[in-house]
Protein backbone atom coordinates (compact mmCIF):
# COMPACT_ATOMS: atom_id res chain seq x y z
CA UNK A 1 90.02 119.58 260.75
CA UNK A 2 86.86 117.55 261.29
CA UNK A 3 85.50 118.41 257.70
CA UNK A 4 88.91 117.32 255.87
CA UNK A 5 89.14 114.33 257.62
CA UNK A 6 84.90 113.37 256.93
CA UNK A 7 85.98 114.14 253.33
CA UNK A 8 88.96 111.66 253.06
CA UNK A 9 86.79 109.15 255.08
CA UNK A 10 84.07 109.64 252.54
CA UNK A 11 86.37 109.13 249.59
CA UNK A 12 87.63 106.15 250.81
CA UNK A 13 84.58 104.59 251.25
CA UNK A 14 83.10 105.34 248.07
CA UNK A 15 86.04 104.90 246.06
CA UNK A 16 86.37 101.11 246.28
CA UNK A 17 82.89 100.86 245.77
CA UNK A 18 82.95 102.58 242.61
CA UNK A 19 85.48 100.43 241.60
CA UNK A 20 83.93 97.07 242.43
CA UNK A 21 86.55 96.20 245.63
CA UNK A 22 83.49 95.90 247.77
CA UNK A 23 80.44 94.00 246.40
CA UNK A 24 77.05 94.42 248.14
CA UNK A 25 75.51 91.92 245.11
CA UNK A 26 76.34 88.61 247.36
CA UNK A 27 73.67 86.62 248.88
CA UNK A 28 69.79 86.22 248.54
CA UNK A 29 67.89 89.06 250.69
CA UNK A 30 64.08 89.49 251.13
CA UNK A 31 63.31 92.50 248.46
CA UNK A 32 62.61 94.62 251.65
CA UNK A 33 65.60 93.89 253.11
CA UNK A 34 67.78 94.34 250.69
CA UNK A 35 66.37 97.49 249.62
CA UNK A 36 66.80 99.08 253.12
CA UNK A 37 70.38 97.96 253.52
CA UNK A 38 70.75 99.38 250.27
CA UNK A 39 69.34 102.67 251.10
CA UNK A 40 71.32 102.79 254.33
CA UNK A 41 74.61 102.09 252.67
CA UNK A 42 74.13 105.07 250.47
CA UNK A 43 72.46 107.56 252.92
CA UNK A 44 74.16 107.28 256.04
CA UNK A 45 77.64 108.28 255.12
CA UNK A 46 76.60 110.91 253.04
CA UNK A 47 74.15 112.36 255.64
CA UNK A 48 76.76 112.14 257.95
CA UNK A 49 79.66 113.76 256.02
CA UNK A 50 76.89 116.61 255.27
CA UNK A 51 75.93 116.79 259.25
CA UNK A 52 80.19 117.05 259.99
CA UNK A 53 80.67 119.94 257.50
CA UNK A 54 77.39 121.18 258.79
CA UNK A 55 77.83 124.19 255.33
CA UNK A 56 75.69 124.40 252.27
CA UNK A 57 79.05 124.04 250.36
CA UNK A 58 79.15 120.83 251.85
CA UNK A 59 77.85 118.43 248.63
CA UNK A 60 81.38 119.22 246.84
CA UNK A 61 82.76 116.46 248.49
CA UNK A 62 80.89 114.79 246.02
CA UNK A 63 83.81 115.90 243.71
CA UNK A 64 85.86 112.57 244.44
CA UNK A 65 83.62 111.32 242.28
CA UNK A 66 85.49 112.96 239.30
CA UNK A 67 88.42 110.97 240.56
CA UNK A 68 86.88 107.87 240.01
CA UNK A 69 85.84 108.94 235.87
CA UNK A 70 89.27 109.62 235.29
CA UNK A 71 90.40 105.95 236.47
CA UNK A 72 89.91 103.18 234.76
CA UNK A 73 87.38 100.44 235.44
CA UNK A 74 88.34 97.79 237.22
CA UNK A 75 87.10 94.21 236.14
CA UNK A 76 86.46 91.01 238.13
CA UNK A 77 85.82 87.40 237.24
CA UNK A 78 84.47 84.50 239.66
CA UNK A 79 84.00 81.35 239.11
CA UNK A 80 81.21 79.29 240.71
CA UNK A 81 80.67 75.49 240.13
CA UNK A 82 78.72 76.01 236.69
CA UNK A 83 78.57 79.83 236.21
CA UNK A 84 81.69 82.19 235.39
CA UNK A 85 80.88 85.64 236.24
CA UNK A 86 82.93 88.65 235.28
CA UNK A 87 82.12 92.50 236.91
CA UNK A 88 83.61 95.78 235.80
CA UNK A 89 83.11 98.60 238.37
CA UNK A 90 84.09 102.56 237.68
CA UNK A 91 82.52 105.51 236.31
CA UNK A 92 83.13 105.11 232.81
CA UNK A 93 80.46 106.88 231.41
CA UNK A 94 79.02 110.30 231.69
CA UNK A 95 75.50 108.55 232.94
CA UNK A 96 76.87 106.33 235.47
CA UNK A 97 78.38 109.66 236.92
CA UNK A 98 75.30 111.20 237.12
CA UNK A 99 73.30 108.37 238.50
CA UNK A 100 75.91 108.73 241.82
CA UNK A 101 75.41 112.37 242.09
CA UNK A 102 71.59 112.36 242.40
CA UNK A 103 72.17 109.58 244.92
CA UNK A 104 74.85 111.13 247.38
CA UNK A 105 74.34 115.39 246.75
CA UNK A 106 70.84 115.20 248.04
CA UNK A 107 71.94 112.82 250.87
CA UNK A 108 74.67 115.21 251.95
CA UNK A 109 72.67 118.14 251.82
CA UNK A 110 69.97 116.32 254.58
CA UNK A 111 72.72 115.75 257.01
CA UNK A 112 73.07 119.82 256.40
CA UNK A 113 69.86 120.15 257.00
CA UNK A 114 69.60 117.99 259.99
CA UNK A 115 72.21 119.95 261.27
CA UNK A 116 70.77 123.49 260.65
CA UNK A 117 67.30 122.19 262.04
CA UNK A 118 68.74 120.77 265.26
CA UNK A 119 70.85 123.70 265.64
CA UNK A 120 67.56 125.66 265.44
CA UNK A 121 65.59 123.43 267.95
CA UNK A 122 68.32 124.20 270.27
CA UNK A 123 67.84 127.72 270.46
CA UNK A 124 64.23 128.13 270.38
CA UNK A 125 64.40 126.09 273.76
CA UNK A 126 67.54 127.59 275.14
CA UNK A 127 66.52 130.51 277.32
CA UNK A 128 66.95 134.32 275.83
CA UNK A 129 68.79 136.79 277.39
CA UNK A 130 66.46 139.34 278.18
């Protein structure tokens, strides 16, 4: 049950990203800054969905991604004092799919391996039954 529910949690965080509901874009940050946050918003719910599933099958939750191709984009104007700005967010293209894929699978797949490591640390210092 844990696994299903990580997987609907992960979908509907990323889905309203994809789409441009949730912009990270807003603000000035220090390059550093904004770099980590960025890395952080990426990683850690992919690592963690990985770590809950805990399986090697585990990147296919990646597959809600699919979801979002088949949608269409979803565009967004703002107005400012002097500056109109309009956004379109989605997968529309082939690339754009690809470029989330090498972001999240690997991500997922070190929250697997976090898990399979610290599973191993455990028993090496548990004591044997001898």
């Amino acid at each position: 049950m844990r696994p299903l529910i990580a997987t609907v949690l992960f979908a509907a965080y990323w889905l309203p990203m994809v789409w441009g509901f949730v912009d990270l874009d807003t603000g000035e940050w220090p390059v550093h800054t904004r770099e980590l946050f960025y890395g952080l918003v990426v990683f850690l719910p992919c690592a963690i969905v990985g770590a809950i599933h805990g399986r090697w099958w585990a990147p296919t939750v990646t597959l809600v991604f699919l979801v979002a191709v088949v949608l269409p984009e979803r565009c967004t104007t703002t107005y400012d004092v002097d500056v109109v700005t309009t956004r379109c967010g989605g997968l529309d293209e082939f690339g754009e799919l690809v470029e989330v894929l090498v972001l999240t699978v690997p991500s997922v797949l070190a929250g697997v391996v976090a898990v399979k490591l610290a599973g191993l640390a455990r028993s090496a210092l548990s004591p044997s039954a001898g």
